[in-house]
Protein backbone atom coordinates (compact mmCIF):
# COMPACT_ATOMS: atom_id res chain seq x y z
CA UNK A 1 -4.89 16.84 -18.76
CA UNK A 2 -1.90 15.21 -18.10
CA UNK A 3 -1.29 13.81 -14.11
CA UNK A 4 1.99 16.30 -13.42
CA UNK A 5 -0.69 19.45 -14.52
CA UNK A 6 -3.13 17.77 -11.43
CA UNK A 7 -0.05 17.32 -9.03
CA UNK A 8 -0.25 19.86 -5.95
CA UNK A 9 2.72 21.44 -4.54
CA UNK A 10 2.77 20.90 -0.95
CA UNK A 11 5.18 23.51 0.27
CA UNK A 12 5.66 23.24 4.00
CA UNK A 13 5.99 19.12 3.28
CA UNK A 14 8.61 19.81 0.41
CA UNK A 15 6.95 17.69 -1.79
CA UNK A 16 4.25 17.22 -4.90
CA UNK A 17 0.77 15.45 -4.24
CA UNK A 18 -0.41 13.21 -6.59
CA UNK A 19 -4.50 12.08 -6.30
CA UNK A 20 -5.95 11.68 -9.11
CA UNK A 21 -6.50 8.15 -10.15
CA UNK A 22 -4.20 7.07 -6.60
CA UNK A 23 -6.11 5.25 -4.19
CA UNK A 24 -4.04 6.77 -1.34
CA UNK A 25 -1.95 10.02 -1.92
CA UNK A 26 1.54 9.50 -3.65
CA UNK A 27 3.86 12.39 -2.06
CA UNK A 28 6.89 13.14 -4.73
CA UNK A 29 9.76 14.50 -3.29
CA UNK A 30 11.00 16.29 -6.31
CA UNK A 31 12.08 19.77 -6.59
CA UNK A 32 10.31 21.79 -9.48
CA UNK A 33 13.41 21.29 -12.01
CA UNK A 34 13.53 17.83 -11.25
CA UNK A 35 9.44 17.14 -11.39
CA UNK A 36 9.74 19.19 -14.63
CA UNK A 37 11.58 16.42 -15.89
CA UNK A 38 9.58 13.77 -14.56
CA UNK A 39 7.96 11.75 -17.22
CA UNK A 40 4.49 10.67 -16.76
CA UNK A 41 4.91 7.08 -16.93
CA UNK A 42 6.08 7.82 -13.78
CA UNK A 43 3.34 8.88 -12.46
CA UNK A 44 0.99 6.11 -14.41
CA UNK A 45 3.42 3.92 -12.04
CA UNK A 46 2.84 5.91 -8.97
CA UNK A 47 -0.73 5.23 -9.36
CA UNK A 48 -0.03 1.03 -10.06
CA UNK A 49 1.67 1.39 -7.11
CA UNK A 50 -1.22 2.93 -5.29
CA UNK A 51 -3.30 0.40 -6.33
CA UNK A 52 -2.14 -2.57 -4.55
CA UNK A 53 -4.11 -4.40 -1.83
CA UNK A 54 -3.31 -2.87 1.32
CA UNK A 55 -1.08 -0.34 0.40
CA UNK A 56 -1.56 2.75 3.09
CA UNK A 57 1.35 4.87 2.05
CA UNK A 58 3.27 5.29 -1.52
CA UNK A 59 6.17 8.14 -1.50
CA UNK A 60 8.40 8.78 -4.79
CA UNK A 61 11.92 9.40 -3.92
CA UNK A 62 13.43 12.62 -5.93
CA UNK A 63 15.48 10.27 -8.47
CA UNK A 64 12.36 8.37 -9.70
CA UNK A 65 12.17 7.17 -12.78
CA UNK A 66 10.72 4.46 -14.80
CA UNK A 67 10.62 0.88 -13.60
CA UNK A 68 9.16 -2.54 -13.72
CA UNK A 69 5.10 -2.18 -12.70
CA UNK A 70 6.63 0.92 -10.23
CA UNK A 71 9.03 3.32 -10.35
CA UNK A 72 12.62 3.09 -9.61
CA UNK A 73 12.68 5.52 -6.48
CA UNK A 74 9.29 4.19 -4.97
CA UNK A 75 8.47 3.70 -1.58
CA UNK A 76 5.44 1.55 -0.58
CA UNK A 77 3.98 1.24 3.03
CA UNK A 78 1.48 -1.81 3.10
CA UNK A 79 -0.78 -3.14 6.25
CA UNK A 80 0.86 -6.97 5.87
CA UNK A 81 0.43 -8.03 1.87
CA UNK A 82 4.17 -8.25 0.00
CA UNK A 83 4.67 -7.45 -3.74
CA UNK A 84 7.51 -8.50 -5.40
CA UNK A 85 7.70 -5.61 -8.31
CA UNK A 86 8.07 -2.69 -5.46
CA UNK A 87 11.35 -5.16 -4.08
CA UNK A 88 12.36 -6.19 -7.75
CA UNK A 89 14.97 -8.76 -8.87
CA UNK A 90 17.85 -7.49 -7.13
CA UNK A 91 17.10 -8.15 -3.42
CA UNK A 92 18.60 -6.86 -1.48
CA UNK A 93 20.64 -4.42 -3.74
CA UNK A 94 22.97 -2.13 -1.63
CA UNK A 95 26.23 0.00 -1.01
CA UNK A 96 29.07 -0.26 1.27
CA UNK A 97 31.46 2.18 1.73
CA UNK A 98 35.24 2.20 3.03
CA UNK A 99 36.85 5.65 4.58
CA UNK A 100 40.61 6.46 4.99
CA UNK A 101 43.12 8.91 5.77
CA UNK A 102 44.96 8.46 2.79
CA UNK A 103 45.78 12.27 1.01
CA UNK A 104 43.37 12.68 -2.40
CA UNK A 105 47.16 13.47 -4.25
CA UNK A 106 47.69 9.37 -4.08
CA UNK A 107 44.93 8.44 -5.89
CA UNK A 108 45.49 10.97 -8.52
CA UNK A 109 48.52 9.33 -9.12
CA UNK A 110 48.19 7.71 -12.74
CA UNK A 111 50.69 4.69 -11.45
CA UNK A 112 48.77 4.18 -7.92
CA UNK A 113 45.03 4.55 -9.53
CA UNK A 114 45.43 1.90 -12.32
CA UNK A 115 47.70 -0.54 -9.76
CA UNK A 116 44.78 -0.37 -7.87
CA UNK A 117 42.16 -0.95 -10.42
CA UNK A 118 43.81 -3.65 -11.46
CA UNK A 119 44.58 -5.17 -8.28
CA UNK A 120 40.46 -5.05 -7.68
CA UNK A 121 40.05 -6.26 -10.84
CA UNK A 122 41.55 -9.67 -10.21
CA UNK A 123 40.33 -10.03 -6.89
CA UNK A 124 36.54 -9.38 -7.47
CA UNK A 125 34.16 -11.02 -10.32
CA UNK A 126 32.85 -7.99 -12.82
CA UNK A 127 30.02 -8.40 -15.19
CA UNK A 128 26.81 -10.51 -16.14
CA UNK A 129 27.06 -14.19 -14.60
CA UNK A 130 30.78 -13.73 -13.85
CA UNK A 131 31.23 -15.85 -10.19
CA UNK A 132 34.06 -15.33 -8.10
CA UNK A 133 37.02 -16.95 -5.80
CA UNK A 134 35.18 -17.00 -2.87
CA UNK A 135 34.41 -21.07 -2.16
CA UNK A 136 31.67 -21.61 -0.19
CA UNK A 137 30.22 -25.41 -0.10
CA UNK A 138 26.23 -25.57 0.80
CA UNK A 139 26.69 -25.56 5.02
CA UNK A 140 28.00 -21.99 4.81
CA UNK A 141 25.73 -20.99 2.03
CA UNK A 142 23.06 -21.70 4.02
CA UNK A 143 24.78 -20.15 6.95
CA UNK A 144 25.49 -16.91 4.99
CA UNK A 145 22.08 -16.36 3.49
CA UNK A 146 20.13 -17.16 6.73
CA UNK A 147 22.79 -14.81 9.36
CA UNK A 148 24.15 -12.47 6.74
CA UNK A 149 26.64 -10.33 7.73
CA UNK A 150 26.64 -11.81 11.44
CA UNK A 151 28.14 -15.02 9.44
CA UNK A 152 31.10 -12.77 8.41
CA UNK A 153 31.65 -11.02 11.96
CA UNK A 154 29.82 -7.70 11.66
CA UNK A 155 27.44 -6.03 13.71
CA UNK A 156 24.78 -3.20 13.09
CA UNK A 157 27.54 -0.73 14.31
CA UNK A 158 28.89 -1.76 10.71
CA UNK A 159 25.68 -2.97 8.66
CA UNK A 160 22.44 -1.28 8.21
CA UNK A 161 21.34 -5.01 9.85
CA UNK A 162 23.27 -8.02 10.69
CA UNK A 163 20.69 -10.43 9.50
CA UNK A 164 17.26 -10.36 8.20
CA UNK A 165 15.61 -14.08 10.33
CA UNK A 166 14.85 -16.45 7.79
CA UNK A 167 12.92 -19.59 9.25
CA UNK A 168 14.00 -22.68 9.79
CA UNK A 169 11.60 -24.82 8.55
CA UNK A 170 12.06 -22.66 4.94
CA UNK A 171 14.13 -24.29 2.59
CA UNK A 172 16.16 -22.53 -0.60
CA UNK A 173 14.55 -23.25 -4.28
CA UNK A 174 17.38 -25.03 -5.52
CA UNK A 175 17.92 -23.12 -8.93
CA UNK A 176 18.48 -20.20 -7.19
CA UNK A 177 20.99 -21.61 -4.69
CA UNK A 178 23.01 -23.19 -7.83
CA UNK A 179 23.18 -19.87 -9.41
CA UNK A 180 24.07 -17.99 -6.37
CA UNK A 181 26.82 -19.84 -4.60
CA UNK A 182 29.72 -19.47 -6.86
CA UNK A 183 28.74 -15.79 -7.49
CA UNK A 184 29.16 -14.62 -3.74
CA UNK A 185 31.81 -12.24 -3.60
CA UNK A 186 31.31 -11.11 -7.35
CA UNK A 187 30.20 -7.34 -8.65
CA UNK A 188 27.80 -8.04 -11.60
CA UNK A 189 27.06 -5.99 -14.56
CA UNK A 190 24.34 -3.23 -15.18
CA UNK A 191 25.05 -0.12 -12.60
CA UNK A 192 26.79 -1.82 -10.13
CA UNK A 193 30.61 -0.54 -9.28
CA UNK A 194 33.15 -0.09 -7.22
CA UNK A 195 34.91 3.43 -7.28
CA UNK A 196 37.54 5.15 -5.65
CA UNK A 197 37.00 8.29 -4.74
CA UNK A 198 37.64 11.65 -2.53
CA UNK A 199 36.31 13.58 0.13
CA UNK A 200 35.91 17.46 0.26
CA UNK A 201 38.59 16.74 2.98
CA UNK A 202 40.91 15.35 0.69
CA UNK A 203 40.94 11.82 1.74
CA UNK A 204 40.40 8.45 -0.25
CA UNK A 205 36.76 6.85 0.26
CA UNK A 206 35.71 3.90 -1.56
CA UNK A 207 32.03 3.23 -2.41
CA UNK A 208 31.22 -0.17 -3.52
CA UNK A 209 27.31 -0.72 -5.34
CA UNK A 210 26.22 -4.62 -5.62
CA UNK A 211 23.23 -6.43 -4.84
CA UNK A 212 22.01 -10.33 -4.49
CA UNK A 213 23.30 -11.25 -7.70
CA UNK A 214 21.70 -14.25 -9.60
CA UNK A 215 20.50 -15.57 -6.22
CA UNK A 216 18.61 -12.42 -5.63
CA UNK A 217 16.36 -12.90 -9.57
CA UNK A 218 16.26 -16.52 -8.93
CA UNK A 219 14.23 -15.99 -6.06
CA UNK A 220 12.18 -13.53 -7.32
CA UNK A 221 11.69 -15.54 -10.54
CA UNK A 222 10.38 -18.40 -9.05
CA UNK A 223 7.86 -16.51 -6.35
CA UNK A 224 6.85 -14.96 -10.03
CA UNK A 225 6.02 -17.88 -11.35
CA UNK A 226 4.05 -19.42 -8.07
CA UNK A 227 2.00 -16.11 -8.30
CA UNK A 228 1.00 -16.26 -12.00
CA UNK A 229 0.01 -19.54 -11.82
CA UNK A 230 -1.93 -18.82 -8.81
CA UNK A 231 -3.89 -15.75 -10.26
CA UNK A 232 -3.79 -17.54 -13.74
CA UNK A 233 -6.08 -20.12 -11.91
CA UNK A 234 -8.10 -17.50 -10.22
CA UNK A 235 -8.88 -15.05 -13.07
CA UNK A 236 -8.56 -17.54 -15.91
CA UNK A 237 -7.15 -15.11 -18.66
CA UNK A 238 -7.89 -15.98 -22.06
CA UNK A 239 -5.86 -18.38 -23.39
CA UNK A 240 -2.52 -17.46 -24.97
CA UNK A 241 -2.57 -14.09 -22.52
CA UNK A 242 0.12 -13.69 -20.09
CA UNK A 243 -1.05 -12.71 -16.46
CA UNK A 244 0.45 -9.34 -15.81
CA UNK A 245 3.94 -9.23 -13.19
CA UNK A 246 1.67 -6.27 -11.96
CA UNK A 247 -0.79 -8.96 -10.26
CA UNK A 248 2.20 -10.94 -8.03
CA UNK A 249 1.66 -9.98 -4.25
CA UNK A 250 0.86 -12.15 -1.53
CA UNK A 251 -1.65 -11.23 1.17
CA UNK A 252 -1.02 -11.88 4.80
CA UNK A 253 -3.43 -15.29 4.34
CA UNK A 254 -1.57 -16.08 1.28
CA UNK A 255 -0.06 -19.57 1.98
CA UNK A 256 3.12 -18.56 -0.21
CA UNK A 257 3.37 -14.84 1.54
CA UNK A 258 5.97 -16.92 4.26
CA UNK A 259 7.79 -18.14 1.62
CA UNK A 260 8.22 -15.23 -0.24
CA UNK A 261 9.22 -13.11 3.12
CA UNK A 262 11.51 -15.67 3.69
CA UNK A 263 13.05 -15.25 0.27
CA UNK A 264 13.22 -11.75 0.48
CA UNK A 265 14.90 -12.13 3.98
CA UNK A 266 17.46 -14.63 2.58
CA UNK A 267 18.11 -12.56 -0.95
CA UNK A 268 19.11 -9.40 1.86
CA UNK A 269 21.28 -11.84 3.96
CA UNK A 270 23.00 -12.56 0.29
CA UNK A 271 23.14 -9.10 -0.64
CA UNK A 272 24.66 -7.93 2.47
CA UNK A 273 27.36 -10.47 2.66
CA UNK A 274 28.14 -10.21 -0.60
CA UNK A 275 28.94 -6.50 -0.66
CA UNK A 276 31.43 -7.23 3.08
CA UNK A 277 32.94 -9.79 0.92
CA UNK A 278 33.79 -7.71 -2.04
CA UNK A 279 34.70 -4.56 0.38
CA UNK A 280 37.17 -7.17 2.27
CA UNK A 281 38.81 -7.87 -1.10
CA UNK A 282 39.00 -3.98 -2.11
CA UNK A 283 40.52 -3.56 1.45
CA UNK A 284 43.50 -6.12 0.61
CA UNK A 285 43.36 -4.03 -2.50
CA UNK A 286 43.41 -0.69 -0.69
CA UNK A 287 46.59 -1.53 1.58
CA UNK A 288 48.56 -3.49 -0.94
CA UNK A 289 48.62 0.10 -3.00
CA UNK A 290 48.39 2.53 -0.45
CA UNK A 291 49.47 1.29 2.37
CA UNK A 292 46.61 1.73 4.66
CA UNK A 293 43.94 -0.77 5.47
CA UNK A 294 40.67 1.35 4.98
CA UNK A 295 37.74 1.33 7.43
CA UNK A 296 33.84 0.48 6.59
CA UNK A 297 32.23 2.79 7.78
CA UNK A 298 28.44 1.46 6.58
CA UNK A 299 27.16 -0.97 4.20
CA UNK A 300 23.06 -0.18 3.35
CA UNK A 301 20.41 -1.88 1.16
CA UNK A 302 17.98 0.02 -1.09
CA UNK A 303 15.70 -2.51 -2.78
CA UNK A 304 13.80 -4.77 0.11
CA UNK A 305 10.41 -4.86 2.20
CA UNK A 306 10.61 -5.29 5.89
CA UNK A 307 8.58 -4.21 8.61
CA UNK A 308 8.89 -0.89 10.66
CA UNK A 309 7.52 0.90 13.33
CA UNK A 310 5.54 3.66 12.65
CA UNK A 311 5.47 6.47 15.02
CA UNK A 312 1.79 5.97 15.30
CA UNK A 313 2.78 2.68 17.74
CA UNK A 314 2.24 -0.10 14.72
CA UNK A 315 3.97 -1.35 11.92
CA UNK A 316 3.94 -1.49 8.53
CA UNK A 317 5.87 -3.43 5.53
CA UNK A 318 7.53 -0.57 3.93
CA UNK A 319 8.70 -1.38 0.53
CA UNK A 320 11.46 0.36 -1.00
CA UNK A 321 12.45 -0.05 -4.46
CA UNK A 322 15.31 1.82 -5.34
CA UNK A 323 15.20 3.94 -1.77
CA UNK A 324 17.43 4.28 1.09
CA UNK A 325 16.02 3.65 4.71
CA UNK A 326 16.84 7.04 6.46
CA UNK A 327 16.78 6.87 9.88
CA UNK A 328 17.28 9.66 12.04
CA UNK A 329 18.43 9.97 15.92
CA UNK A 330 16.78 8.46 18.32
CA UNK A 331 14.69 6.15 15.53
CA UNK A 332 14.16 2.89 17.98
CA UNK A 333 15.86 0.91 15.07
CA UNK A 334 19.08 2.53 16.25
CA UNK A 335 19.28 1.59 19.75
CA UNK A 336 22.14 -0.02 20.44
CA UNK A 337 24.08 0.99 18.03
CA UNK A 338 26.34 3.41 17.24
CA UNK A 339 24.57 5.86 15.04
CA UNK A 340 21.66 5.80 18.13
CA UNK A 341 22.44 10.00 18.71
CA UNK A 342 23.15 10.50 15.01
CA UNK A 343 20.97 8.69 12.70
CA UNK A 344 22.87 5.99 10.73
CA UNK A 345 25.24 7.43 7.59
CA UNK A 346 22.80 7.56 4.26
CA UNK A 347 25.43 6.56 1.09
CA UNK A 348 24.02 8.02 -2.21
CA UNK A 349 25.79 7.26 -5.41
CA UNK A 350 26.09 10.15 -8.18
CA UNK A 351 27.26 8.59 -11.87
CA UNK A 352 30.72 7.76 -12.58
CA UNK A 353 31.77 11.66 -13.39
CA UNK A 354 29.50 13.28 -10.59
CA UNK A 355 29.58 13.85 -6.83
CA UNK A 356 28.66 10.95 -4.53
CA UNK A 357 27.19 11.54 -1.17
CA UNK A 358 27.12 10.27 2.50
CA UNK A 359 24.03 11.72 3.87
CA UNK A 360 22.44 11.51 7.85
CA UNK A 361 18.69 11.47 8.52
CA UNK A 362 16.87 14.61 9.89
CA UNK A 363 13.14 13.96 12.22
CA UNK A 364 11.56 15.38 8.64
CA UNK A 365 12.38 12.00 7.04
CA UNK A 366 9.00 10.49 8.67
CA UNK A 367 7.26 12.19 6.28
CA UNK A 368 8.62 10.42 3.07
CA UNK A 369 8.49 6.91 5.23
CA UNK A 370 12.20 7.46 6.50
CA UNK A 371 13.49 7.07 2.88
CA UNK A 372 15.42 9.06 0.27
CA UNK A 373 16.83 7.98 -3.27
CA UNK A 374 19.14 5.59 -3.56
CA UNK A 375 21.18 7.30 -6.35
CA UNK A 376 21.03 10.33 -8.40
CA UNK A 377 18.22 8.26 -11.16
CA UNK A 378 18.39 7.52 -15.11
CA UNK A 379 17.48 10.02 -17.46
CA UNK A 380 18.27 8.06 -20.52
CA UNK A 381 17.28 4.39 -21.31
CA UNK A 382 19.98 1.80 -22.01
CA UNK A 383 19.19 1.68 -25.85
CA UNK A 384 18.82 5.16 -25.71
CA UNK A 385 21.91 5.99 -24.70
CA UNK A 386 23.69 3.71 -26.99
CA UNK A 387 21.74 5.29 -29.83
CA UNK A 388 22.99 9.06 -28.42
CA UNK A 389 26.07 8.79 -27.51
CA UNK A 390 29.28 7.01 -29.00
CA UNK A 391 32.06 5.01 -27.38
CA UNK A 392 35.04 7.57 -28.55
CA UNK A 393 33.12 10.09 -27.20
CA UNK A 394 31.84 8.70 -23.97
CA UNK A 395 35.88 7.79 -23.70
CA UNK A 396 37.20 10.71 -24.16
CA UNK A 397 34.42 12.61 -21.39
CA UNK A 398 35.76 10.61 -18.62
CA UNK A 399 39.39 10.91 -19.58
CA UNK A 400 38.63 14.95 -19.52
CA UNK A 401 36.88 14.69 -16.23
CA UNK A 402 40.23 12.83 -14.79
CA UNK A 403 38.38 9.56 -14.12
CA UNK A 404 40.41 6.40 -14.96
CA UNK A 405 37.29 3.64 -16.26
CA UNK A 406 37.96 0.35 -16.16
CA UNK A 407 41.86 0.78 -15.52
CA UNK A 408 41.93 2.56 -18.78
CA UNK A 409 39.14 -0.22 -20.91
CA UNK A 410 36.33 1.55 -22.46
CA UNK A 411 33.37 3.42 -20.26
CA UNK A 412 29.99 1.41 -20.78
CA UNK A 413 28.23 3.73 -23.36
CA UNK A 414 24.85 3.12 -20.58
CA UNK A 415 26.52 3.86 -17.63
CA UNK A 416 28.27 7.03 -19.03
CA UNK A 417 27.07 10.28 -16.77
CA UNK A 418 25.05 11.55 -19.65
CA UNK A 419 22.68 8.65 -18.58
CA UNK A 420 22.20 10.12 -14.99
CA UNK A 421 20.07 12.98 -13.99
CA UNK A 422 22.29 16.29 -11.95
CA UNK A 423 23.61 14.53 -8.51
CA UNK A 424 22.92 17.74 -6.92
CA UNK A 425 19.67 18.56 -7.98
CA UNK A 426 18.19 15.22 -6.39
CA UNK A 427 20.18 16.20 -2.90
CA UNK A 428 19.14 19.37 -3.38
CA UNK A 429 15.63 18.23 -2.87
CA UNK A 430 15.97 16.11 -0.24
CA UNK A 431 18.11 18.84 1.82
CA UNK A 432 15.33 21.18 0.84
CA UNK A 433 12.30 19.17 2.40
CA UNK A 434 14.22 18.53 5.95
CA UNK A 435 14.19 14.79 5.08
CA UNK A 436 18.24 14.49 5.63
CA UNK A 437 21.87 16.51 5.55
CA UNK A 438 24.68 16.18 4.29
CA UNK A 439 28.03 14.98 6.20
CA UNK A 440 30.24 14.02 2.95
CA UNK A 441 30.55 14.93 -0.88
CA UNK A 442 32.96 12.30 -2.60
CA UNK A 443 34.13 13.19 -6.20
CA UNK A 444 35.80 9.71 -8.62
CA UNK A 445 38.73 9.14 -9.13
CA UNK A 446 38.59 5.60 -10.97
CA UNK A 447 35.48 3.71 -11.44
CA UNK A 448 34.97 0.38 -11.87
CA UNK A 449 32.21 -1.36 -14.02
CA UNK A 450 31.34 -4.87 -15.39
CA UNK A 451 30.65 -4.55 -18.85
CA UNK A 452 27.82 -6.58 -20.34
């Protein structure tokens, strides 16, 4: 029997139950179409998730899809142990997003759309181990990735946090601090973008998607390696057998889980500077072509573990991997802020030829551990894609949906919308199990990819 046939729809929650071979319930907040589609490896996941020590809660987001050891679209609630798979290699990964009232008909322009590409083009560092122009020397590294976006001037009313603390007495592995300070300010490769957009009131948006860079893996890399070694010590595999990435987590009496909290704190800070940075070039961008500086309205992360109150009156670490924190009004996270009467804006990405959202949190969103998806999730593989589909083609789909790639370059074959699942499906699920609403739906205009 396969593990979708032993799923149980769970109506009033919006949501599918999976048990069997879960040590605590996964809840899959899928709608049918979408958990149609869901492959079971997904579920085999689910269930690895489930498995670590001290996990109390595991949720799948309705864009899950295949990962490393978990899904992509997997939330994890432990009772103090940290895993690095559920926080991944990109810590800290995240969007920003910049509003305007500049009229849609600008950006349609073919003249005004490819100045601007090209103006964000030179400013900001696109693809695999490009760097950027940002200087930093290692003072205000460490100043950046221990205060975040507070080292750049911005508050919570801007940021989903200013800074994650990082302790003193915690010092930076210094391979990943020589890959990550002359890439501060840059894009990356893989999904990451930066597109220009609309709104269904006709105005220009922005949406930038970027993460911790080579910082981010470095970090990650090297807790990997301290935890292999430590289990490969422990279980003594046989030799020649390589310890499973499955096994890395750190327990509470763990005498590396400070050090890896601490890296995952300072790959955030990273992350989160790193996206005002780029969003501060695209701004200079943004008024040099249109004539209007643009205003961030949020910048969010969607690959971390942090603790959170729990309406019970504790805390957990909740682990999201490939999820968006979702917090509603009122949530005590909020006070002080801004969004403390609205819940703080949720920004989904679709693919580069579907419909982006800004989302806002509902009191349902306790349910799925005040998380949705982070995007609208891969249906195709990389190889896969670049087996299906070919470049003239994958061209000459975005030049019929009217979105200018790459300032007229070719679309990544891998990134083409093929590769995505239906944008509106996945919202359609979370809209349908009261876990959020939606404010904004933002259609491209020109997208903006580093090609690997």
């Amino acid at each position: 029997m396969s593990l979708k046939s032993g799923c149980r729809r769970d109506r009033d929650a919006g949501c599918y139950v999976l048990t069997e071979g879960a040590r605590v319930p996964v809840k899959i907040f899928m709608n049918p179409a979408l958990f149609e589609e869901c492959e079971e490896d997904v579920l085999r996941q689910a269930q690895a998730a489930a498995a670590f020590p001290g996990v109390t809660d595991v949720v799948l987001t309705p864009d899950a899809h295949t990962g490393y050891v978990v899904p992509v679209g997997c939330v994890m609630a432990t009772n103090g142990t940290l895993c690095q798979a559920p926080v991944g290699y990109d810590i800290g990964c995240g969007m920003a997003v910049l509003t305007s009232d500049v009229p849609a008909e600008r950006g349609f322009d073919e003249r005004l759309r490819l100045r601007f590409s090209q103006e964000v083009m030179e400013r900001v560092g696109m693809g695999v181990g490009k760097g950027s122009k940002y200087d930093v020397d290692e003072k205000r590294f460490e100043e950046i990735v221990r205060t975040g976006a507070r080292a750049l001037g911005y508050t919570r009313d801007n940021s989903e946090r200013d800074f994650i603390p990082v302790d003193d007495s915690w010092s930076i592995p210094d391979r990943p601090k020589r890959r990550g300070m002359p890439q501060l300010g840059s894009l990356g490769g893989g999904n990451h973008f930066i597109e220009l957009q609309h709104d269904q009131n006709g105005k220009l948006v922005v949406m930038i998607h970027t993460g911790s860079r080579g910082f981010g893996h470095g970090l990650a890399t090297h807790f990997i390696d301290i935890g292999r070694e430590r289990l490969r010590r422990e279980t003594r595999p046989p030799k020649g057998q390589r310890v499973s990435a499955e096994a890395i987590y750190f327990e509470p009496n763990d005498k590396n889980w400070s050090g890896y909290r601490n890296a995952v704190a300072a790959g955030a800070n990273f992350a989160i500077a790193n996206r005002l940075i780029i969003m501060e070039q695209v701004a200079r961008a943004f008024r040099r072509v249109f004539g209007q500086e643009p205003e961030l309205l949020y910048e969010i992360s969607h690959n971390l573990a942090q603790l959170e109150p729990q309406s019970q009156g504790d805390a957990r670490w909740i682990h999201r991997k490939g999820a968006t924190r979702a917090l509603p009004a009122g949530h005590p996270l909020l006070d002080g802020t801004r969004w403390q009467e609205t819940g703080h804006p949720i920004l989904i990405p679709g693919s580069m030829g579907t419909t982006s959202y800004i989302l806002y949190a509902l009191p349902g969103a306790e349910k799925a551990l005040f998380s949705v998806n982070h995007g609208c999730g891969r249906r195709l593989s990389r190889s896969a894609a670049k087996n299906q589909f070919t470049q003239s083609g994958v061209n000459r789909q975005m030049k019929d949906l009217n979105v200018l790639v790459n300032a007229g370059g070719d679309v990544p074959i891998d990134e083409s919308p093929n590769c995505y699942k239906d944008s509106s499906l996945v919202i359609e699920s979370v809209v349908a199990a009261g876990l959020a609403r939606v404010s904004h739906e933002l259609t491209p205009i020109a997208s903006l990819k580093g090609v690997d």
